[in-house]
Protein backbone atom coordinates (compact mmCIF):
# COMPACT_ATOMS: atom_id res chain seq x y z
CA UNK A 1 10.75 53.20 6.87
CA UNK A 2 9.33 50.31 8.85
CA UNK A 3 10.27 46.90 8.95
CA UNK A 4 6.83 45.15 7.70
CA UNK A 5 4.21 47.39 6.17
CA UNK A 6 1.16 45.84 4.66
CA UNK A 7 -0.65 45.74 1.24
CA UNK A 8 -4.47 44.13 0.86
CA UNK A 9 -4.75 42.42 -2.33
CA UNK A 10 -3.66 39.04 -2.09
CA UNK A 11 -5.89 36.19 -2.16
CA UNK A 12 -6.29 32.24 -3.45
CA UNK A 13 -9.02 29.61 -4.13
CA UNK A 14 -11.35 29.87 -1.24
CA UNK A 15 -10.93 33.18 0.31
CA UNK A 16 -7.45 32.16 1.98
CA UNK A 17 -4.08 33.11 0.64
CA UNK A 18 -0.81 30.83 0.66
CA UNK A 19 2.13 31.38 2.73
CA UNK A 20 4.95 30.84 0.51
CA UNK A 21 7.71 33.75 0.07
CA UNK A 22 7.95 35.39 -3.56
CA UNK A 23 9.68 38.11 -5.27
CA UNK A 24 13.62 38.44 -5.48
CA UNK A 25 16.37 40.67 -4.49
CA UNK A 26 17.63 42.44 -7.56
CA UNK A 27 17.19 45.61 -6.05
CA UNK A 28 13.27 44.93 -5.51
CA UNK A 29 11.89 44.39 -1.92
CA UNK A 30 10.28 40.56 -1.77
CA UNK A 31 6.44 40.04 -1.16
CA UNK A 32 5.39 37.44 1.14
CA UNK A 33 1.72 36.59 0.73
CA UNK A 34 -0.05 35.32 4.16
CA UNK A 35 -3.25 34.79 5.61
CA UNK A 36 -5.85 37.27 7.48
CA UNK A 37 -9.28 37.33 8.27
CA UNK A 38 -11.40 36.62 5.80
CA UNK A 39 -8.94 38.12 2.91
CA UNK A 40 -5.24 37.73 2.02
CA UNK A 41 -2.40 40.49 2.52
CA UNK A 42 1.16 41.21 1.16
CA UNK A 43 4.03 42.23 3.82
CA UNK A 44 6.74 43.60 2.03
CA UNK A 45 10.30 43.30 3.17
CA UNK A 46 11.94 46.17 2.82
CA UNK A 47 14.55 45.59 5.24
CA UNK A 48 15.80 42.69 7.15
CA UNK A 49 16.40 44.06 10.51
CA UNK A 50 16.13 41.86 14.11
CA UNK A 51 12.27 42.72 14.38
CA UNK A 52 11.43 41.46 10.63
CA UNK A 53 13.73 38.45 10.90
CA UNK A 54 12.27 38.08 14.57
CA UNK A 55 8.17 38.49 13.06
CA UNK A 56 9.41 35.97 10.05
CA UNK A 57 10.91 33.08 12.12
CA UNK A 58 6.99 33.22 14.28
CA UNK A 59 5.30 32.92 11.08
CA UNK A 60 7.07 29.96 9.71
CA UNK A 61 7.83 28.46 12.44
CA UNK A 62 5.72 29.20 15.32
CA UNK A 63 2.80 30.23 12.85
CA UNK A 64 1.94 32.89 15.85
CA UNK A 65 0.00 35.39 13.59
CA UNK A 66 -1.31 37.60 16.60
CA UNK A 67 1.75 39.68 16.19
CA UNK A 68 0.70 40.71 12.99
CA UNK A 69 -3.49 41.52 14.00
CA UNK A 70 -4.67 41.52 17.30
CA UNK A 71 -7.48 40.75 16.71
CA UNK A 72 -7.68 37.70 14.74
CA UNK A 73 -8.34 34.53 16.80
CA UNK A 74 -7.18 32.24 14.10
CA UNK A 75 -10.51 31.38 12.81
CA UNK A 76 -9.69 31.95 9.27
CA UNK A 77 -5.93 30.63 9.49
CA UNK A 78 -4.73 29.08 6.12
CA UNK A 79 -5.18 25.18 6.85
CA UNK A 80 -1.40 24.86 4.95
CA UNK A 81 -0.21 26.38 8.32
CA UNK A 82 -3.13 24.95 11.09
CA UNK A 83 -2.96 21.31 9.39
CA UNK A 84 -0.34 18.89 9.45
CA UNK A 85 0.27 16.21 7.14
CA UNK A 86 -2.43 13.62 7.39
CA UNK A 87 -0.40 10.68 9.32
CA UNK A 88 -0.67 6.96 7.57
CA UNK A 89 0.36 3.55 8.68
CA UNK A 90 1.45 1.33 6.01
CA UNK A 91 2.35 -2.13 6.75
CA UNK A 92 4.41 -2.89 3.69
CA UNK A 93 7.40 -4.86 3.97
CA UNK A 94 8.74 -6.01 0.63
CA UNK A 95 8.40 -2.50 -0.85
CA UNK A 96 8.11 -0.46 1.87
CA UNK A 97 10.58 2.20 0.57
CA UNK A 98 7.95 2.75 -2.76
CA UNK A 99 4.87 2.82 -0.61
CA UNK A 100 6.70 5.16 2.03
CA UNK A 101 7.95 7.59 -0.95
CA UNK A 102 4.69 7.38 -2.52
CA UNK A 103 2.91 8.65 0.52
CA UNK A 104 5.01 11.49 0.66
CA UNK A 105 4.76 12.50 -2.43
CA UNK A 106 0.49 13.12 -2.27
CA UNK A 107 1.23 14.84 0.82
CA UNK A 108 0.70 12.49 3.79
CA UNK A 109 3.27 11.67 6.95
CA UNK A 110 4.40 7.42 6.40
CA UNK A 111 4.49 5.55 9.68
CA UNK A 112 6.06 2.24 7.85
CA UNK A 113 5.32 -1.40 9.86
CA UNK A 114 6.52 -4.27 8.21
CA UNK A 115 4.21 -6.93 8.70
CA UNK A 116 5.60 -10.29 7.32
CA UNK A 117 8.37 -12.05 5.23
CA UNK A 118 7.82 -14.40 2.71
CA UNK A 119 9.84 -18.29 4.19
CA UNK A 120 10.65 -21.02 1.91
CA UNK A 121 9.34 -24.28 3.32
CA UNK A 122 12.17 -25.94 5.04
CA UNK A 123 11.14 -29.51 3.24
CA UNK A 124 10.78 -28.80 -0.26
CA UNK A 125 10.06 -32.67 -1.10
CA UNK A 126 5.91 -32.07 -1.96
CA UNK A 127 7.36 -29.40 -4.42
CA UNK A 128 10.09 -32.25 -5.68
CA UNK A 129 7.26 -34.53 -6.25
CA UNK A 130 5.18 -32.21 -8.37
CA UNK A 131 8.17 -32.29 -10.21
CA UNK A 132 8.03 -36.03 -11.23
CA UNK A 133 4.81 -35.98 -11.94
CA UNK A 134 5.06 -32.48 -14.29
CA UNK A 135 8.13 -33.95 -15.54
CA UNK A 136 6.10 -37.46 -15.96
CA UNK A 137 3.24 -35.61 -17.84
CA UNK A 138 0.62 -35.89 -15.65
CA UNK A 139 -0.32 -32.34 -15.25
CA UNK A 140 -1.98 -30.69 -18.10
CA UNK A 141 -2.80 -26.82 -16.40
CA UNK A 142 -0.24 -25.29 -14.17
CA UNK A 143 -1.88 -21.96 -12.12
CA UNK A 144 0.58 -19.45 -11.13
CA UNK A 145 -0.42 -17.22 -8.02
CA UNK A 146 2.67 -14.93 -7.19
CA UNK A 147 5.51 -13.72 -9.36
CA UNK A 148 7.76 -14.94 -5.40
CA UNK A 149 6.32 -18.16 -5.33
CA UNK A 150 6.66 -18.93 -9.02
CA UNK A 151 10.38 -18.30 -8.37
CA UNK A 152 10.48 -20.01 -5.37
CA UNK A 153 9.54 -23.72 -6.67
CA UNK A 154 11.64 -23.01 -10.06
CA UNK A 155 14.64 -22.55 -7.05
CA UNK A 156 13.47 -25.99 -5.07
CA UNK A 157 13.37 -27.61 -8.26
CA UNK A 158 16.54 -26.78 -9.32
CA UNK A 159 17.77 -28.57 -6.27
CA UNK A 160 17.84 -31.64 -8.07
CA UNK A 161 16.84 -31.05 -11.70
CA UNK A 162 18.15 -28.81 -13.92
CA UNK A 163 16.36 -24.94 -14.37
CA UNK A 164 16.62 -25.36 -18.48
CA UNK A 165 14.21 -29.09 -18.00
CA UNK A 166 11.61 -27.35 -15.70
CA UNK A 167 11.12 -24.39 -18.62
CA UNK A 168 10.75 -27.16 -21.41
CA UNK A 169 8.22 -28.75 -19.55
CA UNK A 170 6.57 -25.56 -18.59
CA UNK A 171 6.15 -25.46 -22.80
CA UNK A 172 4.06 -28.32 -22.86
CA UNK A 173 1.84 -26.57 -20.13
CA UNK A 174 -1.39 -24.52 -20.39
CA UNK A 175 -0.13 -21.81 -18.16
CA UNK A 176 -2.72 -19.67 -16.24
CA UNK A 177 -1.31 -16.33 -14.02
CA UNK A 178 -3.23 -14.59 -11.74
CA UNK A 179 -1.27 -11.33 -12.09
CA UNK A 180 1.26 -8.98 -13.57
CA UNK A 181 4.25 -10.53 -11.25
CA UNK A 182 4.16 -14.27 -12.33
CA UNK A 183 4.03 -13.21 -15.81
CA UNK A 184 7.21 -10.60 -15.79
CA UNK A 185 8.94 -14.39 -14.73
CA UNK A 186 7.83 -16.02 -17.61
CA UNK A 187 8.63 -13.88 -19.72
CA UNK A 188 12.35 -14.05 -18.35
CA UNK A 189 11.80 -17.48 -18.92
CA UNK A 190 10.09 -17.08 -22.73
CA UNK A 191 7.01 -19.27 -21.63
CA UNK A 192 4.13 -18.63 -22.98
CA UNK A 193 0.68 -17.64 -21.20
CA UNK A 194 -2.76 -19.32 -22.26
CA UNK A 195 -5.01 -17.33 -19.48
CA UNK A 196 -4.32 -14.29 -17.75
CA UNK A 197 -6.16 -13.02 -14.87
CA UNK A 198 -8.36 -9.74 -15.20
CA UNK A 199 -8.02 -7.05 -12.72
CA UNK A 200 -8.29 -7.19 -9.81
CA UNK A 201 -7.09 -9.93 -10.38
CA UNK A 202 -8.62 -12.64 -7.62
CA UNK A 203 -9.04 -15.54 -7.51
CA UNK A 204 -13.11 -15.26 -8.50
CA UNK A 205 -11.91 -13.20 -11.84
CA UNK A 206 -9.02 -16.07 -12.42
CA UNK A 207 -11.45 -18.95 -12.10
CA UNK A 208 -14.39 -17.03 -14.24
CA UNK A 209 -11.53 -16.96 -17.11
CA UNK A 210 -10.44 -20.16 -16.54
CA UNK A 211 -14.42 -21.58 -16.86
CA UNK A 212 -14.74 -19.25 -20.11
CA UNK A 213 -11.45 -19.98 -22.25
CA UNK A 214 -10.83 -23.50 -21.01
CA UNK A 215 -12.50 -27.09 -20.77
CA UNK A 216 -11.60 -27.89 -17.27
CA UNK A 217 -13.36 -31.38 -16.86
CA UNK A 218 -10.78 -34.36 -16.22
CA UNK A 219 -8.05 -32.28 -16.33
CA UNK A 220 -4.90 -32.05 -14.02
CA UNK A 221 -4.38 -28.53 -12.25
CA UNK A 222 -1.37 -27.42 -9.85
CA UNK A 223 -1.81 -24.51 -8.20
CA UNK A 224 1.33 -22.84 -7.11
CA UNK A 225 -0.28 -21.31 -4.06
CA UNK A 226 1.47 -18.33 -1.29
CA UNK A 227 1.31 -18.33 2.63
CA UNK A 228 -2.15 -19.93 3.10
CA UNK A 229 -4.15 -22.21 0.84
CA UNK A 230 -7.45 -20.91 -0.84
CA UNK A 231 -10.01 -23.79 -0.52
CA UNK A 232 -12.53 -21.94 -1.89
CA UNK A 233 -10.78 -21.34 -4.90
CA UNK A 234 -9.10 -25.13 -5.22
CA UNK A 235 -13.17 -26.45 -4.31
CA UNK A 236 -14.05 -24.34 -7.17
CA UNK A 237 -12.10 -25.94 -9.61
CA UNK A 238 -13.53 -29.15 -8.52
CA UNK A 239 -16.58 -27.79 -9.09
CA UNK A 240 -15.98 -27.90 -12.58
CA UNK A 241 -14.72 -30.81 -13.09
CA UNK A 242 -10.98 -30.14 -12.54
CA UNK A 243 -8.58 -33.02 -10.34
CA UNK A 244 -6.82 -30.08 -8.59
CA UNK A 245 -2.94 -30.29 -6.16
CA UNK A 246 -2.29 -27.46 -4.61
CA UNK A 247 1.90 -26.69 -4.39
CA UNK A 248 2.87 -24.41 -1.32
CA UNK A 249 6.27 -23.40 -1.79
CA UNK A 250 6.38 -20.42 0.68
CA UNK A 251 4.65 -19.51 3.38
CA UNK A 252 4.27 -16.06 5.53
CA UNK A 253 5.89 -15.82 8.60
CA UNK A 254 6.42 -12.15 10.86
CA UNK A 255 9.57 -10.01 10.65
CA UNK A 256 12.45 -10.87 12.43
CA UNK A 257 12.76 -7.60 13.99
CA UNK A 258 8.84 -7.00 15.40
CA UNK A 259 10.03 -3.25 17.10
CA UNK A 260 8.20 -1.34 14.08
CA UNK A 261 4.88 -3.28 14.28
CA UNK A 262 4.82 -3.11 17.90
CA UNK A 263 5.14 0.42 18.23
CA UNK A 264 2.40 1.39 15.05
CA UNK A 265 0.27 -0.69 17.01
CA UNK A 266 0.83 0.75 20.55
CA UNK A 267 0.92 4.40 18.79
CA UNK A 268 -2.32 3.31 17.16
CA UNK A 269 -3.65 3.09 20.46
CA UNK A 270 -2.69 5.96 22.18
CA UNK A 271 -3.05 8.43 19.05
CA UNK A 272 -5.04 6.84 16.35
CA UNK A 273 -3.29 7.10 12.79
CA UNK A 274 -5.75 8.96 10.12
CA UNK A 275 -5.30 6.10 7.65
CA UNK A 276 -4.26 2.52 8.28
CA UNK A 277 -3.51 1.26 4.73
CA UNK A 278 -2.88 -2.79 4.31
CA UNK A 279 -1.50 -3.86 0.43
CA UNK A 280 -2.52 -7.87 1.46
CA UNK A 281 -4.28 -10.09 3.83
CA UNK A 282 -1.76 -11.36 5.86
CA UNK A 283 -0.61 -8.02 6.35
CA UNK A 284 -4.13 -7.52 8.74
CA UNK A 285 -3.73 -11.09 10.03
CA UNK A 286 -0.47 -10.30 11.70
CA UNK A 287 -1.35 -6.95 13.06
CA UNK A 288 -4.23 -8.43 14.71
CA UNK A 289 -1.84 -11.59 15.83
CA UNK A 290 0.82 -9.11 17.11
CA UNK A 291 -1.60 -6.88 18.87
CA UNK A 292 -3.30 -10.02 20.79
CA UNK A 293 0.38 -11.25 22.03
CA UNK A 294 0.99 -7.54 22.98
CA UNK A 295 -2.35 -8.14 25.09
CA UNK A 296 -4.27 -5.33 23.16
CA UNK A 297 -5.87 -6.83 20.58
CA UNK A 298 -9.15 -5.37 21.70
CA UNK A 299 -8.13 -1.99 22.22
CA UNK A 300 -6.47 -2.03 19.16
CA UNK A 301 -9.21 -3.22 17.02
CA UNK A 302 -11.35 -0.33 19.26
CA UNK A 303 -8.91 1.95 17.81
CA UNK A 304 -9.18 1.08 14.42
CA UNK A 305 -12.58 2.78 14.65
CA UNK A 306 -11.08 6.43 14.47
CA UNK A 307 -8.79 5.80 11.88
CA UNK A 308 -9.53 5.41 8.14
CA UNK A 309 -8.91 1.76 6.24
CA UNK A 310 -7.62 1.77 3.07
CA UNK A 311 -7.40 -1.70 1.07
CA UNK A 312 -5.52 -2.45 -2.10
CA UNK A 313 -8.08 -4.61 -3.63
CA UNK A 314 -11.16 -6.86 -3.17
CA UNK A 315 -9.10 -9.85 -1.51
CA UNK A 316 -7.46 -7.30 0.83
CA UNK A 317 -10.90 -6.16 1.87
CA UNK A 318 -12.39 -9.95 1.79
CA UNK A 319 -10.14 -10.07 4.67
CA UNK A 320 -10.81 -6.96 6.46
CA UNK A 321 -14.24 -7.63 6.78
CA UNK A 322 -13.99 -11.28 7.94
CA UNK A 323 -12.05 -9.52 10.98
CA UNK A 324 -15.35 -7.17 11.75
CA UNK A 325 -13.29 -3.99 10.13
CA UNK A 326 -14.82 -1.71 7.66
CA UNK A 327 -13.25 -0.61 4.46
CA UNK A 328 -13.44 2.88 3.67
CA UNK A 329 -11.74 3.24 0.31
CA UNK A 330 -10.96 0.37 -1.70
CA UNK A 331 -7.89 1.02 -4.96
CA UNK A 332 -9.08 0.48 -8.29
CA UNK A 333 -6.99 -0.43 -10.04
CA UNK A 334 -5.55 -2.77 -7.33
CA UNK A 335 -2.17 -1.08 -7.18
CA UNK A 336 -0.44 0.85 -5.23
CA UNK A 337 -0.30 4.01 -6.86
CA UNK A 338 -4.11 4.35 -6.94
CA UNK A 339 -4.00 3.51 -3.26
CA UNK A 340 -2.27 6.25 -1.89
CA UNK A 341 -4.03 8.81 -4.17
CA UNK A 342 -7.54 7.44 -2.82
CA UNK A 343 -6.25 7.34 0.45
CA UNK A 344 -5.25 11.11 0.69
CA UNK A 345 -8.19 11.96 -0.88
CA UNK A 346 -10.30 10.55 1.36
CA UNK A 347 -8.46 12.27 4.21
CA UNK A 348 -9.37 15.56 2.67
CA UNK A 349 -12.75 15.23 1.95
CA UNK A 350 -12.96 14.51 5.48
């Protein structure tokens, strides 16, 4: 009997059958389904001999299907074998190990680039002084950006007043959070929130809810604000009425070790990723920066042409298109999660 014989019959969605080996060895002889032209096929194994281990290694690994039809130019080929996995750049940094995972798991290659790192301020005395004057009653609305930063000026504070003084003040508060993060702190803390932020959660949704559930004329709002201040948010405030401080506490800064963000950026250039996918808006800022001190910033903005941008969320793509890039899929929710799926998705369709 011959190594491979072959049986017509097999086929999947679209014409093209999978290439994935079934059947088991309790005395039966295993089917492995492949592709052909324009239908599917069984071989059957009924022996392993040197020439059927030899015609299975091409197929898996060499995907050289000629052996099996001479005639077939590979027209028809099943795209699980002609495709590879769609190849993204993320630029994630704090949880770069989720996002990475995450794009395995729908299917896609990860290329990981951390972009930034979140750095105290050195001089923590502006945050010490909002701390007198919370502490001395004269704020009446404290707005909480970042679950990092809210944790960050609780730790300056601490430097020279006790944690349990800042929470008791932080009672006598109304307390506004942009986001899930800040509020998983308070809750650690047992603080309660007066206004929380609708998704997606910017800072246009934050002050709309802020305008509808409170009377912001005369009053006293901190912001507890990340990396780089949003005037158009703090003018808004003033808009209506508010007497507005803004508290930095942190501010971005690159990574230490700058190897991985080089080389996305160089690869980007020479072989142009499928998907560039950015989770903030610093995260575009110092690609761009990084790109400009490699002396490519124009070649690699030319290159971010052939590849497809996915954002996170409206302030992620805010940013994008102030830097002239177009946003081809944008997550809803703003999470990560939906990010990915869109992103492979889009790939897909093409």
């Amino acid at each position: 009997m011959t190594d491979v014989a072959a049986s017509s019959g097999c086929s999947s969605a679209g014409g093209k059958a999978g290439v994935y080996l079934c059947g088991y060895f309790s005395g039966r002889a295993p089917l492995l389904p492949v592709d052909s032209p324009g239908r599917g096929f069984f071989i059957l194994l009924t022996q392993f001999s040197d020439e059927a281990s030899r015609k299975l290694y091409l197929l898996f690994h060499t995907k050289d299907e000629q052996f099996l039809n001479p005639q077939y130019d590979g027209s028809t080929r099943n795209d699980f074998m002609t495709q590879p996995k769609p190849r993204i750049c993320t630029f994630e940094s704090r949880r770069a190990s989720e996002m990475c995972k995450l794009i395995e798991k729908f299917g896609g290659h990860a290329t990981n680039a951390p972009s930034m790192r979140e750095m105290p301020l050195d001089q923590q005395s502006a945050t010490l002084e909002f701390a007198e004057r919370l502490f001395g009653e004269d704020v009446d609305i404290l707005v909480l950006m970042t679950g990092v930063g809210t944790r960050h000026m609780a730790d300056a504070i601490a430097t020279k007043y006790p944690r349990e003084k800042l929470i008791s003040a932080l009672h006598d508060l109304t307390i506004v959070v942009r986001g899930p993060k800040p509020t998983v702190v308070l809750k650690e803390w047992g603080v309660p929130i007066h206004v929380r932020t609708p998704e997606p959660n910017t800072w246009r949704e934050m002050l709309i809810a802020m305008q509808e559930q409170l009377d912001l004329s005369g009053k006293r709002v901190a912001v507890q604000e990340y990396g780089i201040s949003n005037d158009e948010f703090l003018q808004s405030l003033r808009a209506s009425g508010a007497v507005v401080e803004s508290v930095i506490v942190y501010r971005w800064d690159l990574p230490l070790d700058r190897g991985p963000l080089e080389f996305a950026i160089t690869e980007q250039i020479k072989n142009p990723f499928d998907v560039l996918m950015f989770t903030s808006a610093q995260q575009i800022r110092h690609a761009l920066q990084v790109a400009e001190e490699l002396g490519n910033k124009e070649k690699f903005r030319e290159s971010l042409l052939q590849s497809k941008i996915c954002s996170v969320g409206p302030t992620c793509s805010e940013t994008l298109v102030e830097c002239g890039l177009q946003v081809d899929f944008e997550a809803s929710p703003p999470k990560m999660g939906p990010l990915v799926r869109g992103a492979m998705e889009l790939v897909s369709a093409g």
